[in-house]
C-alpha atoms as a PDB file:
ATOM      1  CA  UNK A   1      11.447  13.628  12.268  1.00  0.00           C
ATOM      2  CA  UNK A   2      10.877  12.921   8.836  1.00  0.00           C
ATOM      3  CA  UNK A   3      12.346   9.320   7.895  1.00  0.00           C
ATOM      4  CA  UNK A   4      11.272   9.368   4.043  1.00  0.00           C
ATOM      5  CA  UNK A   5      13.532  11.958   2.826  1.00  0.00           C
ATOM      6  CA  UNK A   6      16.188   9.517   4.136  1.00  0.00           C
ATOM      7  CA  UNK A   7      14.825   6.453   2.384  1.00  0.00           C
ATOM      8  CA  UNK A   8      14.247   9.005  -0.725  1.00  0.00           C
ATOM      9  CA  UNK A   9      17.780   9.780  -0.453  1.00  0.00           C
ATOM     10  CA  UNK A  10      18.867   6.166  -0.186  1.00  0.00           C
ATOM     11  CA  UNK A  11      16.431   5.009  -3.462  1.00  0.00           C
ATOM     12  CA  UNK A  12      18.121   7.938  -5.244  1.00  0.00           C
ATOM     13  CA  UNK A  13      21.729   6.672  -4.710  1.00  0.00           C
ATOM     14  CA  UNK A  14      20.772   2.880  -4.965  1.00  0.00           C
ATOM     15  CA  UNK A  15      18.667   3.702  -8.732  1.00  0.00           C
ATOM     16  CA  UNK A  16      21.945   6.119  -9.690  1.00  0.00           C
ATOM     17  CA  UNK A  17      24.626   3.501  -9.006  1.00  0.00           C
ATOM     18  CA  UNK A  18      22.776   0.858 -10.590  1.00  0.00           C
ATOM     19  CA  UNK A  19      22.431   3.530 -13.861  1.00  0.00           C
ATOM     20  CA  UNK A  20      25.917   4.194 -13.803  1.00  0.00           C
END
Protein backbone atom coordinates (compact mmCIF):
# COMPACT_ATOMS: atom_id res chain seq x y z
CA UNK A 1 0.00 0.00 0.00
CA UNK A 2 1.22 3.21 -0.91
CA UNK A 3 0.57 5.83 2.04
CA UNK A 4 2.21 8.99 0.23
CA UNK A 5 -0.24 9.51 -2.42
CA UNK A 6 -2.61 9.92 0.58
CA UNK A 7 -0.47 12.43 2.44
CA UNK A 8 0.14 14.02 -1.25
CA UNK A 9 -3.47 14.23 -1.51
CA UNK A 10 -3.94 15.70 1.94
CA UNK A 11 -0.86 18.55 1.34
CA UNK A 12 -2.73 19.30 -1.91
CA UNK A 13 -6.10 20.13 -0.22
CA UNK A 14 -4.47 21.69 2.98
CA UNK A 15 -1.97 24.24 0.42
CA UNK A 16 -5.42 24.82 -1.87
CA UNK A 17 -7.68 25.86 1.02
CA UNK A 18 -5.17 27.94 2.53
CA UNK A 19 -4.79 29.68 -1.31
CA UNK A 20 -8.30 30.11 -1.57
Amino acid sequence: CNGIEEVAAIIRDKQVEETL
